[in-house]
Protein backbone atom coordinates (compact mmCIF):
# COMPACT_ATOMS: atom_id res chain seq x y z
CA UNK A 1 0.00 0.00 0.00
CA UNK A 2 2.82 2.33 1.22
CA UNK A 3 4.54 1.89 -2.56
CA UNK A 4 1.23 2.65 -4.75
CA UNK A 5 0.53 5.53 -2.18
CA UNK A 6 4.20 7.24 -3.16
CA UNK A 7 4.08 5.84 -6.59
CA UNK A 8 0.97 7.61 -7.37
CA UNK A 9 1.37 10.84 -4.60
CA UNK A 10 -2.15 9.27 -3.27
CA UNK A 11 -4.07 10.96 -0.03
CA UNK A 12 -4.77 8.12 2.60
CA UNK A 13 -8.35 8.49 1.76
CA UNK A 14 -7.71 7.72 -1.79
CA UNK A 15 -5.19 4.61 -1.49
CA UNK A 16 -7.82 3.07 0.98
CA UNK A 17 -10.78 3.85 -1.72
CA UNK A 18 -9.28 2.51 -4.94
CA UNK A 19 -11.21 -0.19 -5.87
CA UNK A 20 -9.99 -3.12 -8.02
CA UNK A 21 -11.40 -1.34 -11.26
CA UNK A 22 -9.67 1.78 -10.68
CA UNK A 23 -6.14 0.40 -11.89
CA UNK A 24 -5.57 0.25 -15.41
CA UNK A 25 -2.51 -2.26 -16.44
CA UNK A 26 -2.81 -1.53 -19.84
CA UNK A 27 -2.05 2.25 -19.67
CA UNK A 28 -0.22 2.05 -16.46
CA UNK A 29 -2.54 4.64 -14.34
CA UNK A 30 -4.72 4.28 -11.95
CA UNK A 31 -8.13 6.02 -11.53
CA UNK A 32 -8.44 8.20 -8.07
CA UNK A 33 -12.85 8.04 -7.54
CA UNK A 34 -13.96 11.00 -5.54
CA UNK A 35 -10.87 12.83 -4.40
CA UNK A 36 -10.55 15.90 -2.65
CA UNK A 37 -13.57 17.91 -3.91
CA UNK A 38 -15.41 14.92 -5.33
CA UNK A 39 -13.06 15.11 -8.21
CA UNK A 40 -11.70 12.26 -10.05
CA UNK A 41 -8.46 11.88 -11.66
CA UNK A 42 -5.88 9.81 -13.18
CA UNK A 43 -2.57 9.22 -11.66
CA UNK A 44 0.26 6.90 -12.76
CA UNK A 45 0.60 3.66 -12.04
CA UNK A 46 4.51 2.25 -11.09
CA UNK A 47 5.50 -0.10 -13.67
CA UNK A 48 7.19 -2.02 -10.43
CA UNK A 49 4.07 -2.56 -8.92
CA UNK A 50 2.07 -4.25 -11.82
CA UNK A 51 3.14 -7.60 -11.27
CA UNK A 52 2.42 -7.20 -7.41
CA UNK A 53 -0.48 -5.96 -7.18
CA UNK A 54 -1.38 -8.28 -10.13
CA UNK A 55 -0.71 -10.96 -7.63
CA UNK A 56 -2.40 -8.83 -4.73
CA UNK A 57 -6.02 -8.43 -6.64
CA UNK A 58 -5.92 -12.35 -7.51
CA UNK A 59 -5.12 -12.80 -3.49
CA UNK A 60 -8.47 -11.12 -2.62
CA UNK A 61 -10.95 -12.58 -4.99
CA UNK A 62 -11.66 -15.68 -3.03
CA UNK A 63 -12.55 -13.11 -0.04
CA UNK A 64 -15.26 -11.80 -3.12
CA UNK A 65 -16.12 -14.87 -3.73
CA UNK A 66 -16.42 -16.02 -0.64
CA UNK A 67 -19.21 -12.93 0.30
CA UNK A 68 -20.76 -14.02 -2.78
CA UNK A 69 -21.55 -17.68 -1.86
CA UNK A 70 -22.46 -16.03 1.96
CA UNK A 71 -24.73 -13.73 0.41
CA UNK A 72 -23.19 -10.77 1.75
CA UNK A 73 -24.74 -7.15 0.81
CA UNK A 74 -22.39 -5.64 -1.67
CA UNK A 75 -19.42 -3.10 -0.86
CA UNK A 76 -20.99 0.55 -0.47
CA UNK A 77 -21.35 2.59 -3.58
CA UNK A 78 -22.38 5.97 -3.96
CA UNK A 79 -25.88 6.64 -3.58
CA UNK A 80 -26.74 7.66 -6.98
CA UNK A 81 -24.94 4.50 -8.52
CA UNK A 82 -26.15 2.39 -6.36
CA UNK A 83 -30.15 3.62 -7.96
CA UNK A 84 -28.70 3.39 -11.34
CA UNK A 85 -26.69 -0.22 -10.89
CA UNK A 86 -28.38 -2.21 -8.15
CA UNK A 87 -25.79 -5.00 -8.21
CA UNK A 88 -22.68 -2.80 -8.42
CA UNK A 89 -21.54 -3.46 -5.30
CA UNK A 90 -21.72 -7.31 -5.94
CA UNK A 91 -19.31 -7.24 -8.90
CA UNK A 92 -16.25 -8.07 -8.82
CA UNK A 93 -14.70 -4.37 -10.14
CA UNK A 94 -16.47 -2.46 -7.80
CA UNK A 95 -14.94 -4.51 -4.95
CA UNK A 96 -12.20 -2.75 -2.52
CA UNK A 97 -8.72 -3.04 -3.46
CA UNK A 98 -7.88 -2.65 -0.12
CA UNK A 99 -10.59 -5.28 1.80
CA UNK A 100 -11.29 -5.73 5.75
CA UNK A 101 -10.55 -9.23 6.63
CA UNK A 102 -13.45 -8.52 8.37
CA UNK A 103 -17.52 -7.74 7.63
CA UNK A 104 -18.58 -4.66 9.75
CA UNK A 105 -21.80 -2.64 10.34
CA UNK A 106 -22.31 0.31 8.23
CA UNK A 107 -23.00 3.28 10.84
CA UNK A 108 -24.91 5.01 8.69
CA UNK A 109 -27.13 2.61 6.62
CA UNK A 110 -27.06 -0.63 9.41
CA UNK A 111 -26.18 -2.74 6.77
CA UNK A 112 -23.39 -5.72 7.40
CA UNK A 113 -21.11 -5.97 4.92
CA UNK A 114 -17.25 -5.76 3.46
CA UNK A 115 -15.90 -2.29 4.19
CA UNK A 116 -12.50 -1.23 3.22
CA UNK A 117 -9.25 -1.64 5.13
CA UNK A 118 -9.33 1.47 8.14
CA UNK A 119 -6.95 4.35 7.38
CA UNK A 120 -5.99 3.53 10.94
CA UNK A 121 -4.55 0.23 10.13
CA UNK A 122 -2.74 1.61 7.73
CA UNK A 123 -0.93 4.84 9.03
CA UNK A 124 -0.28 2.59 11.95
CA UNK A 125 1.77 -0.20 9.91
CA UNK A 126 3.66 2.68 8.42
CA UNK A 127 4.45 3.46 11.65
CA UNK A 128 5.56 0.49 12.48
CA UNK A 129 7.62 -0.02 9.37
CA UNK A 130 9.01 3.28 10.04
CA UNK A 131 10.49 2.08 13.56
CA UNK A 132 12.08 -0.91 12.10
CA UNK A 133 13.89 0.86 9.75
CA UNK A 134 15.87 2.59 12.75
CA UNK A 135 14.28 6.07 10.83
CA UNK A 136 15.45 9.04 13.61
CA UNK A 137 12.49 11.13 11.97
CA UNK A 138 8.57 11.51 12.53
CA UNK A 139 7.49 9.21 9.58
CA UNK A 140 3.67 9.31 8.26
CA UNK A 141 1.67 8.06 5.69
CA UNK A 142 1.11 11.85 4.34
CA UNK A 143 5.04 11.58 3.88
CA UNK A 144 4.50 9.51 0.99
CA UNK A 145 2.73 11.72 -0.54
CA UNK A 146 4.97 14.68 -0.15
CA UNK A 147 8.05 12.59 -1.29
CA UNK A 148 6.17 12.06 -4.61
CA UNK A 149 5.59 15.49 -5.04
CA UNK A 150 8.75 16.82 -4.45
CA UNK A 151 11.19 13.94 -6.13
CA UNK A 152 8.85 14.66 -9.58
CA UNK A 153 9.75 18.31 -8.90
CA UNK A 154 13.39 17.26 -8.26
CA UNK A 155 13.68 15.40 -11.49
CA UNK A 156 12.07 18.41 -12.98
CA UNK A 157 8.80 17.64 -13.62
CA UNK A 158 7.00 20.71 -14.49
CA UNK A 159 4.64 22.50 -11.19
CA UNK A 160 1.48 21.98 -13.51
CA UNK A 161 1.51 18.65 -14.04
CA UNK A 162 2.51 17.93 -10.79
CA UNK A 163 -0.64 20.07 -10.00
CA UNK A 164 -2.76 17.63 -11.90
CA UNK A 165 -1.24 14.54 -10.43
CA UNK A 166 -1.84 15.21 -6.96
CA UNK A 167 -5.12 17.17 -7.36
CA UNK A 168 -4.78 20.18 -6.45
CA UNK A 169 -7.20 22.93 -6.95
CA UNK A 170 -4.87 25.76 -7.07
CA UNK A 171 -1.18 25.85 -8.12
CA UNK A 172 -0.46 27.47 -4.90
CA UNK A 173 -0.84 24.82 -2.84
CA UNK A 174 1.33 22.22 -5.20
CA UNK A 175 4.47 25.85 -4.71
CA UNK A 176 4.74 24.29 -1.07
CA UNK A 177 6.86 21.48 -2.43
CA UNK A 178 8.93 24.12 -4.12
CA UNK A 179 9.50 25.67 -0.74
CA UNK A 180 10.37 22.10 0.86
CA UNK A 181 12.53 21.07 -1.99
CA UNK A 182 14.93 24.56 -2.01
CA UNK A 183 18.54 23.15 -0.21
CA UNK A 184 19.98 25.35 1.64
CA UNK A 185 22.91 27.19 -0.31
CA UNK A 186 21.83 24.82 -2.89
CA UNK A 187 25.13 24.50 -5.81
CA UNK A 188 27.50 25.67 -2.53
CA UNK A 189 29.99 23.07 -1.16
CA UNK A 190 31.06 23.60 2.37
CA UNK A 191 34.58 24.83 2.61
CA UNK A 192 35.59 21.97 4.45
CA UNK A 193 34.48 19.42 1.49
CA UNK A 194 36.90 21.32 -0.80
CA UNK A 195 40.05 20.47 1.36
């Protein structure tokens, strides 16, 4: 999760939403439902995850399958989808990339079924991961996010499509990076380093 969330500059809220449609193999993106503002958009897919997360959708199908045989209420869908295409939620595409091993009460509709793995879970395996890699610094998920940003900026990557990529509304937000990127005396080798 922590690889497709920097490879693709993804919010938590996004990475734990993708469902299993929303990648696209073929053209190497993936397809961010609903983001910040209700807006979709497309963001790119690692080439070094493909075969992984190949491997990771086949791993939760029997889970599908399994709710399937139980009769389990589909996985939630928007409201006006779910009027449009009653059985949605039971297809396979529409199913969480990202499943709960576990079937949960919806809070707000009282209905039992698969939700999607809790942001919580998540942030606190990075955590965790973050501690065993002896890292000295505060580590979060949003991290991830803010790496992608500013390495595409590093490599020179231009601020607009960057813009695009994470979702931004305004280019004024995506400038932060440019601020966080800037090295101090950047081009300037200490004196001591020329000795």
């Amino acid at each position: 999760m922590g690889q497709v969330q920097y490879g693709a500059g993804l919010r938590v809220s996004e990475l734990i939403r993708l469902r299993v449609k929303d990648l696209d193999f073929d053209r190497g993106q993936l397809v961010v439902r609903g983001g910040k503002g209700d807006r979709d958009r497309v963001a790119p897919l690692s080439d070094r995850l493909r075969e992984r997360l190949s491997n990771h959708v086949e791993s939760i199908r029997p889970l599908f399958e399994e709710d399937r045989r139980r009769q389990v209420p589909g996985v939630e869908i928007s409201p006006g989808l779910e009027r449009k295409y009653p059985n949605a939620g039971k297809e396979w595409g529409w199913q969480w990339l990202w499943p709960s091993r576990e079937l949960s009460v919806d809070p707000r509709s009282g209905i039992r079924r698969r939700h999607h793995l809790h942001e919580k879970v998540y942030q606190a395996n990075i955590k965790r991961a973050s501690l065993r890699a002896g890292l000295a610094k505060r580590v979060t998920s949003h991290a991830l996010r803010h790496s992608f940003a500013t390495h595409l900026l590093d490599a020179g990557t231009d601020i607009r499509t960057v813009q695009d990529l994470l979702g931004h509304k305004s280019v004024e937000t995506t400038q932060i990076y440019l601020h966080v990127m800037q090295k101090v005396g950047a081009g300037v080798r200490s004196p001591l380093d020329l000795m």
